[in-house]
Protein backbone atom coordinates (compact mmCIF):
# COMPACT_ATOMS: atom_id res chain seq x y z
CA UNK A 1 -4.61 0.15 46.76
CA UNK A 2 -5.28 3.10 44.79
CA UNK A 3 -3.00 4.24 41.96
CA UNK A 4 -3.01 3.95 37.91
CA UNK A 5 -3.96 0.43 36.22
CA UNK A 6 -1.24 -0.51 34.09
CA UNK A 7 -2.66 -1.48 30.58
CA UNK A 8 -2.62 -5.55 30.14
CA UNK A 9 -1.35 -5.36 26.81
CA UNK A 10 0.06 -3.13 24.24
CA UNK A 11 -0.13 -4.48 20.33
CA UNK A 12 1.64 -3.62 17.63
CA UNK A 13 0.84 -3.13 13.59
CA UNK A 14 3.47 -3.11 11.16
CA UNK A 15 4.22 -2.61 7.75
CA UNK A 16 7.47 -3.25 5.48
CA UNK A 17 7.24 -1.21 2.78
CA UNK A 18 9.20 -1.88 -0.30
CA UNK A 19 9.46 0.45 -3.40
CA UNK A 20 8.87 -1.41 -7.16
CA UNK A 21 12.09 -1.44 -8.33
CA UNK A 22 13.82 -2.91 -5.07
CA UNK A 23 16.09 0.38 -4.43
CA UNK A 24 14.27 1.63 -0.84
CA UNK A 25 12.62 -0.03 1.87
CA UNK A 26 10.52 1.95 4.90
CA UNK A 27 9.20 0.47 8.17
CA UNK A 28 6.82 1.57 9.93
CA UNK A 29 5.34 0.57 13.55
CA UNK A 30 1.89 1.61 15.18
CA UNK A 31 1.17 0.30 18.89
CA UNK A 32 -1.81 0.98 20.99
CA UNK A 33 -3.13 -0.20 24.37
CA UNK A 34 -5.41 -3.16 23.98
CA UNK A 35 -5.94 -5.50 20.81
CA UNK A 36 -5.65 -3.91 16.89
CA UNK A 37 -9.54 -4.62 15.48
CA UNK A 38 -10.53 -3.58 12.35
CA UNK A 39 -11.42 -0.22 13.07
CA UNK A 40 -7.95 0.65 14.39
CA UNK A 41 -6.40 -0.89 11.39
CA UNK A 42 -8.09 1.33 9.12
CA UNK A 43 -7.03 4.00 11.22
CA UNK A 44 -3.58 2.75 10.70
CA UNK A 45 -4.02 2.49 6.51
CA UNK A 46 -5.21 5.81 6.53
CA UNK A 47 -2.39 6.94 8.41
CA UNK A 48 0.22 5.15 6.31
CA UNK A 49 -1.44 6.91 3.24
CA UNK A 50 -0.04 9.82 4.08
CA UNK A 51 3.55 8.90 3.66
CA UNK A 52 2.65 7.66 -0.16
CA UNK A 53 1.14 11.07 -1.50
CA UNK A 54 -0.93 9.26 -3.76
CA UNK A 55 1.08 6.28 -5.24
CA UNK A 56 -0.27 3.12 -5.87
CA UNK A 57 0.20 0.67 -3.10
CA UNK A 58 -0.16 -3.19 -3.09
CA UNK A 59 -0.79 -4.67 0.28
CA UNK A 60 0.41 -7.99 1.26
CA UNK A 61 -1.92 -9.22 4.14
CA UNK A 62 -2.39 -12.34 6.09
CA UNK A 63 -5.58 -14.30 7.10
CA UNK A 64 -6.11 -12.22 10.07
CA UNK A 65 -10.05 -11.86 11.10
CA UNK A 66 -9.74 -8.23 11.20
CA UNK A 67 -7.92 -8.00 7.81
CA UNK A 68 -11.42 -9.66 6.14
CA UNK A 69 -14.34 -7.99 8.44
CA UNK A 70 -17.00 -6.28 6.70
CA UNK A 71 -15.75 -3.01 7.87
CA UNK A 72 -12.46 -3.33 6.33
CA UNK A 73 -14.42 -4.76 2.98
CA UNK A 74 -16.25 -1.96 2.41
CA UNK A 75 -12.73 0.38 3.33
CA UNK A 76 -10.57 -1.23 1.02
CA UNK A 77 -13.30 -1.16 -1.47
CA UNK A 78 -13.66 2.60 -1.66
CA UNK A 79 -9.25 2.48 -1.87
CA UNK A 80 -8.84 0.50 -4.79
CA UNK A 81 -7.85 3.71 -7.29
CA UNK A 82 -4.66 3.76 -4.65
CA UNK A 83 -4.77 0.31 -2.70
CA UNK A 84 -4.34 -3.54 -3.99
CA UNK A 85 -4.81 -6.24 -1.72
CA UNK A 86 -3.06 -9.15 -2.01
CA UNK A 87 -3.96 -11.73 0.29
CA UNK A 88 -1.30 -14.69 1.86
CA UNK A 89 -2.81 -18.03 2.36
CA UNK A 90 -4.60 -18.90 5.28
CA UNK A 91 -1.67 -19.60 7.48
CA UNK A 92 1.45 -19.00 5.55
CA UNK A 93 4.05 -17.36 8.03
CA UNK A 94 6.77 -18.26 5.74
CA UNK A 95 5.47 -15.84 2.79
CA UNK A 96 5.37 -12.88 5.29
CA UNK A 97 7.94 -10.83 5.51
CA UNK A 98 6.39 -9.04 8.40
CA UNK A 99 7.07 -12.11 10.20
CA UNK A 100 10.96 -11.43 9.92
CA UNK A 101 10.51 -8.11 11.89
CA UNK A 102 8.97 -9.77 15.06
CA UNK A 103 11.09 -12.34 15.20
CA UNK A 104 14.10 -9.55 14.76
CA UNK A 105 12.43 -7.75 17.86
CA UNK A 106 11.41 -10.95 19.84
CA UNK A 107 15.20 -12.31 19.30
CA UNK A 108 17.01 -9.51 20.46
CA UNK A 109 15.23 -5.83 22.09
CA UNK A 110 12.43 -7.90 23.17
CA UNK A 111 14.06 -11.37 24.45
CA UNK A 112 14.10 -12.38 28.12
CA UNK A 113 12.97 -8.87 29.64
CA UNK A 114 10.81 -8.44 32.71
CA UNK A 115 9.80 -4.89 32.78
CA UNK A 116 7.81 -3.03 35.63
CA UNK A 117 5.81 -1.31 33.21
CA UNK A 118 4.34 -1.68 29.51
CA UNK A 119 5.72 1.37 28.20
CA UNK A 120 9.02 0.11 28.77
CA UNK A 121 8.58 -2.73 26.53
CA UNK A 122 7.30 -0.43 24.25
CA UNK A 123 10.81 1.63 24.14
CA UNK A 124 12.44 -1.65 23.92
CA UNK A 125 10.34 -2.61 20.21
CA UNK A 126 10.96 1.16 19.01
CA UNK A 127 14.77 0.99 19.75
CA UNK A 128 14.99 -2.32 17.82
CA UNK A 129 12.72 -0.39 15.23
CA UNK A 130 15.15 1.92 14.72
CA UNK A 131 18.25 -0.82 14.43
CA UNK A 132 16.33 -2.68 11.87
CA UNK A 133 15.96 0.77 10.00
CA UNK A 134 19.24 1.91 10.21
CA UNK A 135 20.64 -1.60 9.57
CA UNK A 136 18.22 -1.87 6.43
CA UNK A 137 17.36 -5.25 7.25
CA UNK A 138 13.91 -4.90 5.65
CA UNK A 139 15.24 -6.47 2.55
CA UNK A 140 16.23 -9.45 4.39
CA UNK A 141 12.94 -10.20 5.21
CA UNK A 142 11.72 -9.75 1.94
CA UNK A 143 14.61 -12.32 1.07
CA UNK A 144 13.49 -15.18 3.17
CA UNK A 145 10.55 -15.53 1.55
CA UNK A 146 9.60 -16.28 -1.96
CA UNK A 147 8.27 -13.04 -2.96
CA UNK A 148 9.83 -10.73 -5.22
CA UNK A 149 9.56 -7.36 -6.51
């Protein structure tokens, strides 16, 4: 039958942002339609530059293929007077506090829905977005891990 394909997956980026001396947090979420590659994650970087106005940043990132492409390489290279990677071990979930916000969503907006349509799962994430902000739990996932300021 005729009538509008409904996208087979939506993704999501994230990024926890904490400030140096421990006294603010910020979240902030990114989805699209289809998979994050490394393209559209420098697209999201760039974007989250905006809301730093030039500070320094150090970025915590995982083993992810897209996180160590050549593409990204050679964009992170030409960032380091703003940007300093860190990189997690290969598969350290534990060390991530990232890893704390989806299982926030997954455990409570996102748990045991069957939606109709994407976009409604997509409200669902951005609602528990904006509990997790408002409930500052950011910090908490900084505090399951081992990382400090």
């Amino acid at each position: 039958m005729g009538g509008l394909a409904l996208p087979e997956r939506v993704s999501a980026a994230a990024a926890l942002c904490y400030r140096w001396d421990g006294k603010r947090s910020r979240l902030y979420l990114q989805t699209q339609v289809g998979a994050y590659n490394d393209q559209s994650l420098i697209a999201f970087l760039k974007d989250l530059r905006r809301h730093f106005r030039g500070q320094r940043v150090t970025l915590l990132w995982d083993g992810l293929t897209s996180h160590r492409s050549h593409a990204m390489l050679e964009y992170l290279d030409t960032q380091k007077h703003c940007l300093q990677v860190e990189r997690l071990p290969g598969y350290a979930p534990e060390l991530n506090p990232v890893e704390g916000l989806w299982s926030s969503l997954k455990g409570r907006e996102l748990a045991n829905r069957c939606e109709s349509t994407i976009g409604a799962v997509v409200d669902a994430a951005n609602v528990g977005v904006l509990r997790i902000r408002t409930e500052q739990l950011a910090f908490s996932f900084l505090d399951h891990t081992p990382l400090s300021f």
